[in-house]
Protein backbone atom coordinates (compact mmCIF):
# COMPACT_ATOMS: atom_id res chain seq x y z
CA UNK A 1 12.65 -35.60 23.72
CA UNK A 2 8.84 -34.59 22.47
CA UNK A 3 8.50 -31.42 20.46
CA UNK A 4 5.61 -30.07 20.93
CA UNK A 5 3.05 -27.53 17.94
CA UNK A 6 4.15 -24.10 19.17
CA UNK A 7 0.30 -23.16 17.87
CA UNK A 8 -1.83 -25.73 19.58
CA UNK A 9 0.97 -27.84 21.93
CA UNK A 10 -0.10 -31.30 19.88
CA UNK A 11 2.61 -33.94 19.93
CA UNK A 12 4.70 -33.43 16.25
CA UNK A 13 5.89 -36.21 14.36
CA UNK A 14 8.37 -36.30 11.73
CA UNK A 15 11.60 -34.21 11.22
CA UNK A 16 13.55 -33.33 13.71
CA UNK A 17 13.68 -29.19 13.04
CA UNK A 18 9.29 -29.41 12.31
CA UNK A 19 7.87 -26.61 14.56
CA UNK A 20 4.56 -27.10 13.63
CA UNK A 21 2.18 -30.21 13.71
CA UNK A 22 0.20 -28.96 10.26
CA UNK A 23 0.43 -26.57 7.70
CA UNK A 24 -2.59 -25.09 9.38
CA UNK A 25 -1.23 -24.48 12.90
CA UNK A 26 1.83 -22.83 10.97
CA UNK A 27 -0.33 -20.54 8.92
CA UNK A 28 -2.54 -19.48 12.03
CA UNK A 29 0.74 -19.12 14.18
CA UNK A 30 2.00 -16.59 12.01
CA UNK A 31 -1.27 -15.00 11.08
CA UNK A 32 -0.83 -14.60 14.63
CA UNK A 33 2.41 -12.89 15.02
CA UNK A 34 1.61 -10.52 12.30
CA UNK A 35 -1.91 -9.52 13.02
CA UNK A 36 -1.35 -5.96 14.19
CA UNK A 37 1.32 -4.81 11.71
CA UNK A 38 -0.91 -6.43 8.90
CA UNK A 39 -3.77 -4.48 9.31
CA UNK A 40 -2.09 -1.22 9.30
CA UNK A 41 -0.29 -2.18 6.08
CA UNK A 42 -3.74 -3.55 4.70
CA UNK A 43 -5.03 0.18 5.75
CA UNK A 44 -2.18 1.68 3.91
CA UNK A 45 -1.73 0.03 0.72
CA UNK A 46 -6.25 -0.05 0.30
CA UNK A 47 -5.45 4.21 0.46
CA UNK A 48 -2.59 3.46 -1.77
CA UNK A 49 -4.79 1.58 -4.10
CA UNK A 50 -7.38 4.25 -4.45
CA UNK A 51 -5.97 6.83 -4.57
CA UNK A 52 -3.93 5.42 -7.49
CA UNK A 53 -7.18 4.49 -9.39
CA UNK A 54 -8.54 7.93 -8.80
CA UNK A 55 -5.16 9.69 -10.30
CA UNK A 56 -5.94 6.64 -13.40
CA UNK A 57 -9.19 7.83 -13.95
CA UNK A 58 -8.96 11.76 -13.97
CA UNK A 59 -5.59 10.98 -15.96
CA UNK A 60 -5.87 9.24 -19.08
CA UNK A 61 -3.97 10.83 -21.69
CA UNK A 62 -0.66 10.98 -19.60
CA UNK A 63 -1.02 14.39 -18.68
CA UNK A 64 -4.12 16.44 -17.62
CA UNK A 65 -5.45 19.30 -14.98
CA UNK A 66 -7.83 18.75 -12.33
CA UNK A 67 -9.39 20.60 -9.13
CA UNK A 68 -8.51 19.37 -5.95
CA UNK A 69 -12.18 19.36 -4.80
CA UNK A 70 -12.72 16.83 -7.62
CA UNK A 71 -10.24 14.51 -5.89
CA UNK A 72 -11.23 15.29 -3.13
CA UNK A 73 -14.75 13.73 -3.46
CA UNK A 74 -13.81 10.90 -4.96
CA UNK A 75 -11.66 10.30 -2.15
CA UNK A 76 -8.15 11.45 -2.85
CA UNK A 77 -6.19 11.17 0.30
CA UNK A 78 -3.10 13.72 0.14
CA UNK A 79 -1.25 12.18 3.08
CA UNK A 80 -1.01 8.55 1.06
CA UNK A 81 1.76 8.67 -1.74
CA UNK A 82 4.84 6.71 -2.97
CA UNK A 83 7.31 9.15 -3.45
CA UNK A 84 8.51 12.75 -4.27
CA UNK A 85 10.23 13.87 -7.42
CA UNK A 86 11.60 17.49 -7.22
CA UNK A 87 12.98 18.82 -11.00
CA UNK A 88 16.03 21.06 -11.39
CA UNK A 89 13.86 24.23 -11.63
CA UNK A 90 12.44 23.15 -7.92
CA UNK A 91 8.50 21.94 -8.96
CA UNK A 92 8.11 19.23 -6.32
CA UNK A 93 6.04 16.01 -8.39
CA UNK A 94 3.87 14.07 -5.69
CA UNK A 95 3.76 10.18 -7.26
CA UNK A 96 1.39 7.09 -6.37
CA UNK A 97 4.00 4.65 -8.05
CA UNK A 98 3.77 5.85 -11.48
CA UNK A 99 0.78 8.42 -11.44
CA UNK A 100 1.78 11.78 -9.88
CA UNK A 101 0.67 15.14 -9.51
CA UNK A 102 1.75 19.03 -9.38
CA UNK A 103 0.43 21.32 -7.32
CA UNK A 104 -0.40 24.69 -9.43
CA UNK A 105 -2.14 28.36 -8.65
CA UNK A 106 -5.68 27.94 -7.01
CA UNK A 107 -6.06 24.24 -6.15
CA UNK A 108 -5.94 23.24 -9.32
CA UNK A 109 -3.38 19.88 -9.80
CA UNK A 110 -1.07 18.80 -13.28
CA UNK A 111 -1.81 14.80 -13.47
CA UNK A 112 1.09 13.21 -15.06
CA UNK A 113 2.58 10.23 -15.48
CA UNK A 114 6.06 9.01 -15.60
CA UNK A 115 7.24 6.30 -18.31
């Protein structure tokens, strides 16, 4: 019985479980397969990115305060985080993995970062 490339149909030689006739027709069959979930997780983990180098750069010294218009145009994308830390007195902590932020009186934000 001939297997046939489930990427381009070519004859494949060699084991008997091979799927694919090169390590290129595997690649670009699952390149395939994943091409719609990938770019939404490339979208979300860019935001990610940035908006974790913005929280670096206002945030140097482990703890600081900031405007939110300043992160604002930079960039800073409020909807994009890791997770939520909420303390024993109820102050909810908004992290981008290790860089988070408070929000205070007036639009003004506490930059920390956890250890």
């Amino acid at each position: 019985m001939q297997k046939t490339c489930l990427e381009c149909g070519e004859k494949i030689v060699g084991r008997v479980d091979k799927k694919f006739c090169s390590d290129y027709c595997r690649n670009a069959h699952h390149n395939n397969l994943n091409k719609d979930r990938k770019n939404l997780v490339r979208n979300v983990n860019n935001q990610l990115r940035k908006n974790y180098r913005i929280l670096e750069e206002f945030n140097p010294n482990e703890k600081t305060t900031i405007s939110k218009n300043k992160l604002l145009a930079r960039g800073f994308n409020f909807e994009y985080l890791t997770s939520i830390y909420t303390t024993k007195t109820g102050k909810v902590y908004y992290f981008v993995y290790d860089q988070g932020y408070l929000p205070l009186e007036n639009e003004i934000y506490a930059l920390v970062k956890r250890n």
